[in-house]
C-alpha atoms as a PDB file:
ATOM      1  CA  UNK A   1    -168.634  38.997  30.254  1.00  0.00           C
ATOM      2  CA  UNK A   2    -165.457  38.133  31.465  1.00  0.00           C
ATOM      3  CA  UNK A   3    -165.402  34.403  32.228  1.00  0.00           C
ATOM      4  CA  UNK A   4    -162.926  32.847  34.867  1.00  0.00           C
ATOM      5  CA  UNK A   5    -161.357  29.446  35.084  1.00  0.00           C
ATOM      6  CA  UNK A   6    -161.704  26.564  37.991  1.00  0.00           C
ATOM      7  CA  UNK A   7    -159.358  23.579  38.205  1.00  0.00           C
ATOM      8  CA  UNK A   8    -160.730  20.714  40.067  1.00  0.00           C
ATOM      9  CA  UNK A   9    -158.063  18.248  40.783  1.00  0.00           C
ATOM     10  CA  UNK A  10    -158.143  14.557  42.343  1.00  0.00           C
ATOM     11  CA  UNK A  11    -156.317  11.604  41.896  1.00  0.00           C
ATOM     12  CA  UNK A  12    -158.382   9.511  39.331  1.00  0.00           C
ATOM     13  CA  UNK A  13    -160.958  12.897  38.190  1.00  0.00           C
ATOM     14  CA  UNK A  14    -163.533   9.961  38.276  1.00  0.00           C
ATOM     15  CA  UNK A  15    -166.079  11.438  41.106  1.00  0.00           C
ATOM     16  CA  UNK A  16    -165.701  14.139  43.625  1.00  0.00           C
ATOM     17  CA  UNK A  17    -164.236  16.569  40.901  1.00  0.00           C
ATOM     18  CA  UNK A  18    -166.382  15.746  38.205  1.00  0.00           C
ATOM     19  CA  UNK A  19    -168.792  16.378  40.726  1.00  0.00           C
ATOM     20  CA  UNK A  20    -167.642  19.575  41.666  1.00  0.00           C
ATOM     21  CA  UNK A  21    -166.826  20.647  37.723  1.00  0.00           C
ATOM     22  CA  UNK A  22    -170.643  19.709  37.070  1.00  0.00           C
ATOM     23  CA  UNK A  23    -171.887  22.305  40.323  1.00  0.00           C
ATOM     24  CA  UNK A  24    -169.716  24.910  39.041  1.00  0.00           C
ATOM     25  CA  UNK A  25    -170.840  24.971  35.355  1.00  0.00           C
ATOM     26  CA  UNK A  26    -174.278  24.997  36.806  1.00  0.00           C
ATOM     27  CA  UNK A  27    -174.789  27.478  39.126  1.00  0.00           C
ATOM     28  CA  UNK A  28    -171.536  30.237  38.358  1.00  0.00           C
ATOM     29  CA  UNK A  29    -173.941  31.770  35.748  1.00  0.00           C
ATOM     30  CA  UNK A  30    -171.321  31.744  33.053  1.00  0.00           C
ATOM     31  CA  UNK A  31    -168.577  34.262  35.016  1.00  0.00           C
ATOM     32  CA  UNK A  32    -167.336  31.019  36.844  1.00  0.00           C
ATOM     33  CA  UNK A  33    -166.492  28.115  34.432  1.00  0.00           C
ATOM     34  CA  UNK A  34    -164.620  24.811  34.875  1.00  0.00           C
ATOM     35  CA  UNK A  35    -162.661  21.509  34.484  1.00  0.00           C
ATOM     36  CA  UNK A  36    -161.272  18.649  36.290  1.00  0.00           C
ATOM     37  CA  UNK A  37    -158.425  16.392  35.968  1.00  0.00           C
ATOM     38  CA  UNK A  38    -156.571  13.936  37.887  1.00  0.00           C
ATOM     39  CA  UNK A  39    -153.356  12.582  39.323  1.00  0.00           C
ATOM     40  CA  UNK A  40    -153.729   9.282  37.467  1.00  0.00           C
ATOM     41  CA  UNK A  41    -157.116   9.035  35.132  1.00  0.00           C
ATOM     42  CA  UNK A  42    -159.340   6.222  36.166  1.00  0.00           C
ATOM     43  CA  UNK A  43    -162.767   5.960  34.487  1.00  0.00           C
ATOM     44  CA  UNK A  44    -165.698   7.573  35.521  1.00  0.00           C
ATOM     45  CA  UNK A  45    -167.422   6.524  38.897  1.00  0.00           C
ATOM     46  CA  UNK A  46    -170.832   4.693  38.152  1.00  0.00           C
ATOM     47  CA  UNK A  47    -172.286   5.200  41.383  1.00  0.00           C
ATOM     48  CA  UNK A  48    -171.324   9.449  40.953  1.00  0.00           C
ATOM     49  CA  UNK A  49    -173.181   9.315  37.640  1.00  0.00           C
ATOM     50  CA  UNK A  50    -176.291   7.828  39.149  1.00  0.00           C
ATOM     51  CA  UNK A  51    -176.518  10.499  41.990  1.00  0.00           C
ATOM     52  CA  UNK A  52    -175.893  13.067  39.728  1.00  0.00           C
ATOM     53  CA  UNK A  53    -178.492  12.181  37.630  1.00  0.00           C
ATOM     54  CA  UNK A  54    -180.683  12.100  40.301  1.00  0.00           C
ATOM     55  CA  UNK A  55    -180.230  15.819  40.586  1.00  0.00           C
ATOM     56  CA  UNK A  56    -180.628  16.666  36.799  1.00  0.00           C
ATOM     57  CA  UNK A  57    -177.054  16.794  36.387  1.00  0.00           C
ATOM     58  CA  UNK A  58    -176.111  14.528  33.083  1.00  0.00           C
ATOM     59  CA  UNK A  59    -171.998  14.135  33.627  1.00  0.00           C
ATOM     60  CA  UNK A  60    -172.213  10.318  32.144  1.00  0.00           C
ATOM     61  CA  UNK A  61    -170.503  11.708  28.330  1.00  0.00           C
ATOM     62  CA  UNK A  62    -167.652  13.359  30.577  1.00  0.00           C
ATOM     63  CA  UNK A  63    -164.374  11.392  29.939  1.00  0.00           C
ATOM     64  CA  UNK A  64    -161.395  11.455  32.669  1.00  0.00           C
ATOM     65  CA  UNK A  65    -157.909  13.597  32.241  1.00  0.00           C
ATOM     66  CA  UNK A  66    -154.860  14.033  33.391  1.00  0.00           C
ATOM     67  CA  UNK A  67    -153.836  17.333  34.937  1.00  0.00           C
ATOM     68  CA  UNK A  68    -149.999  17.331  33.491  1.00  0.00           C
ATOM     69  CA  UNK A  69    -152.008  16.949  30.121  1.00  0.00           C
ATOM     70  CA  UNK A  70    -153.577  20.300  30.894  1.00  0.00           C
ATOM     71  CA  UNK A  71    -150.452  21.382  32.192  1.00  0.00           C
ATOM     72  CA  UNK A  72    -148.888  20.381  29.042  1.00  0.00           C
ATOM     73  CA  UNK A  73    -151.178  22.423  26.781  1.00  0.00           C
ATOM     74  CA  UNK A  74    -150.718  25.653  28.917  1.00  0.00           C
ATOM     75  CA  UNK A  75    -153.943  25.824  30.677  1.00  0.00           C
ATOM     76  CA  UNK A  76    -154.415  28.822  32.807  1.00  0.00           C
ATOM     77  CA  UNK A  77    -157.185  28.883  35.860  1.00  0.00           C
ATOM     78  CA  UNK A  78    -157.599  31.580  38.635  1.00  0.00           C
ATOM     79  CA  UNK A  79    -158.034  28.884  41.257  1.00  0.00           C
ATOM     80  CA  UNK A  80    -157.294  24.743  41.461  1.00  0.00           C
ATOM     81  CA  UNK A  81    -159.024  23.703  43.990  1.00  0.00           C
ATOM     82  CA  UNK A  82    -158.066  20.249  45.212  1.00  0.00           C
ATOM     83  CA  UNK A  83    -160.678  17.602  46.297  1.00  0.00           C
ATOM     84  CA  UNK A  84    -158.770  14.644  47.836  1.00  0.00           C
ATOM     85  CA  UNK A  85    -159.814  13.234  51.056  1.00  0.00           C
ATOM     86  CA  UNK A  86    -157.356  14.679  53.373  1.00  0.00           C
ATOM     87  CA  UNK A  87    -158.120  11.964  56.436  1.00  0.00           C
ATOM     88  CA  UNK A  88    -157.300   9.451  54.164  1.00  0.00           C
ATOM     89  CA  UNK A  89    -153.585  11.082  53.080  1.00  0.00           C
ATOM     90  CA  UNK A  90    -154.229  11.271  49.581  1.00  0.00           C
ATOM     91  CA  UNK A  91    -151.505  12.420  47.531  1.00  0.00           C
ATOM     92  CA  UNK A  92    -153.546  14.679  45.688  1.00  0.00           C
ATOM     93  CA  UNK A  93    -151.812  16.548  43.040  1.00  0.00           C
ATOM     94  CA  UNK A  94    -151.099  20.614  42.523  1.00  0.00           C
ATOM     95  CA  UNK A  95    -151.397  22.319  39.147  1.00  0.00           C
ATOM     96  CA  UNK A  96    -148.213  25.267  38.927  1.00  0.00           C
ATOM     97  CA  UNK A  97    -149.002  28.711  38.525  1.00  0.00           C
ATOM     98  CA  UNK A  98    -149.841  31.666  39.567  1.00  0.00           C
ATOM     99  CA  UNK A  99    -153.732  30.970  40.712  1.00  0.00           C
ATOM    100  CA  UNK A 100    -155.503  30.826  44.150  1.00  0.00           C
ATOM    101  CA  UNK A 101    -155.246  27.585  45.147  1.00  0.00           C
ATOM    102  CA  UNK A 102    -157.553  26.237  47.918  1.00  0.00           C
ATOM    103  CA  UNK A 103    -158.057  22.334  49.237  1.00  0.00           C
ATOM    104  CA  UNK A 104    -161.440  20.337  50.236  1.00  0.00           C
ATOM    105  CA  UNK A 105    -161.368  17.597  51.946  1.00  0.00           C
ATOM    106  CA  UNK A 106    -164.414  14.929  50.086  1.00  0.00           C
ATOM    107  CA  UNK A 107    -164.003  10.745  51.035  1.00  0.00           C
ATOM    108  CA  UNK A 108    -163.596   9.293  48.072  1.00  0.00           C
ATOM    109  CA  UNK A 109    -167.101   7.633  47.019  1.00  0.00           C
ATOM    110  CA  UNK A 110    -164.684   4.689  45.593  1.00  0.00           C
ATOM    111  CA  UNK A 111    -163.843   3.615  49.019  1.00  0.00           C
ATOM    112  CA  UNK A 112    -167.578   3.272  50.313  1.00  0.00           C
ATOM    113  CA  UNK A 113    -168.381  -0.337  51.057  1.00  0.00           C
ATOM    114  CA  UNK A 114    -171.906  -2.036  51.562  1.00  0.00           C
ATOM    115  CA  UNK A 115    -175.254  -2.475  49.450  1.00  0.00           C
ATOM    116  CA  UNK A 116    -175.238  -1.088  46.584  1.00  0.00           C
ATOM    117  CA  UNK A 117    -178.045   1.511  48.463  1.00  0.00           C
ATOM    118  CA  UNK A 118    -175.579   1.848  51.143  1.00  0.00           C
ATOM    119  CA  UNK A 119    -172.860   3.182  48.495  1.00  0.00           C
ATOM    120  CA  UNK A 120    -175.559   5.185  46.404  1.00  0.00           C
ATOM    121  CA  UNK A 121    -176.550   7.006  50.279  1.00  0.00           C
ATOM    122  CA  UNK A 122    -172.750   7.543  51.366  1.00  0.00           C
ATOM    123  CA  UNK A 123    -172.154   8.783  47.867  1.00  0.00           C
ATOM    124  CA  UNK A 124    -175.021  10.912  47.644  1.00  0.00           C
ATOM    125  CA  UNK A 125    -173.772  12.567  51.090  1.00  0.00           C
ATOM    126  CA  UNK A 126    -170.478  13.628  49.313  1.00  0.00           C
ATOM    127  CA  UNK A 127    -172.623  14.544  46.279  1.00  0.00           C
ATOM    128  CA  UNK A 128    -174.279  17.352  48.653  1.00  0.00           C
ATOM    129  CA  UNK A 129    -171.384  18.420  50.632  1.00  0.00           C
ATOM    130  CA  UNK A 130    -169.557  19.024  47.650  1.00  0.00           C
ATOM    131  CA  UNK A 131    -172.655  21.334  46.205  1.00  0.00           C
ATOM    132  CA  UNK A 132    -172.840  23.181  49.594  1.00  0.00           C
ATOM    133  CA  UNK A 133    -168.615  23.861  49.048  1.00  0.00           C
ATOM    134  CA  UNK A 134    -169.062  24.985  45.603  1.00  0.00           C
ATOM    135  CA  UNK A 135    -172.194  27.715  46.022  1.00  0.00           C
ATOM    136  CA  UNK A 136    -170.370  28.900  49.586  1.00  0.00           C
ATOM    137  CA  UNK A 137    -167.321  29.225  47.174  1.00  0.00           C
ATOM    138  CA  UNK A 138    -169.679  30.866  44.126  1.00  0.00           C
ATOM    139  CA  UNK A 139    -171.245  33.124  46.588  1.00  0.00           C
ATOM    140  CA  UNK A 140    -167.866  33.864  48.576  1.00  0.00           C
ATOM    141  CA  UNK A 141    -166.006  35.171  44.844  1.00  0.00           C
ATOM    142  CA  UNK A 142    -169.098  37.164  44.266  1.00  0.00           C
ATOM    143  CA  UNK A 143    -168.756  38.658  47.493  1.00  0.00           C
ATOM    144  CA  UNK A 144    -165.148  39.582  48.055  1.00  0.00           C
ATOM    145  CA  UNK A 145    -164.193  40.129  43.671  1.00  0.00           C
ATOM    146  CA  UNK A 146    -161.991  37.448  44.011  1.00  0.00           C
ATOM    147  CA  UNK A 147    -161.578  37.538  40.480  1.00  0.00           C
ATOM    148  CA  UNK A 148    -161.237  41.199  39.790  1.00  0.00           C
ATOM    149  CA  UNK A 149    -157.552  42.202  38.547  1.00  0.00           C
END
């Protein structure tokens, strides 16, 4: 089975693309594998582990990294796939290369004020719409071969 390689990238990889990473490794059935990294590493987002958790998804041993570290090493993906929160103007950063390359706009859970249920709701929110994105984009690369060569 040929396996094939997602990038997620945001700026601190501490919540929307672990997230995404997670939903990816759990429903591509093995073709579809993949990482995440960030602009700047931060550490991972409490709040994200909780909701995951929720969900059966166990992301609490997953450390933050920087994607010019993978860059560094000569990492190779057929698609990054950015997950900054366009409204908000992130500077989100790229990853070189010859891959399809494809942005989603997520808020970033470590902006949500409130309760601490209020934050757990707003983050669970992003926590689904980020699922959603990632099985329309499984289902879409099943669909059209996008990663037939």
């Amino acid at each position: 089975m040929i396996q094939h390689k997602v990038l997620f990238v945001c700026i601190h990889n501490s919540a929307r693309s672990q997230m995404a990473e997670a939903f990816i490794n759990q429903y591509g059935e093995g073709v579809l594998i993949a990482e995440s990294a960030g602009f700047e590493p931060g550490k991972l987002n409490p709040n994200v582990v909780k909701v995951m958790n929720e969900i059966g998804l166990d992301i609490s041993h997953k450390e933050t990294q920087s994607v010019f570290d993978l860059f560094k090493k000569g990492m190779i993906y057929q698609a990054v796939i950015t997950v900054c929160d366009a409204a908000a103007a992130e500077g989100c950063p790229i990853f070189p290369g010859m891959v399809k390359r494809l942005g989603w706009s997520f808020t970033d859970p470590s902006s949500f004020l409130g309760t601490e249920e209020e934050i757990l709701a707003q983050t669970r929110k992003v926590r689904d719409e980020i699922k959603k994105q990632v099985i329309e984009f499984i289902e879409e690369a099943k669909h059209y071969h996008y990663w037939a060569k």
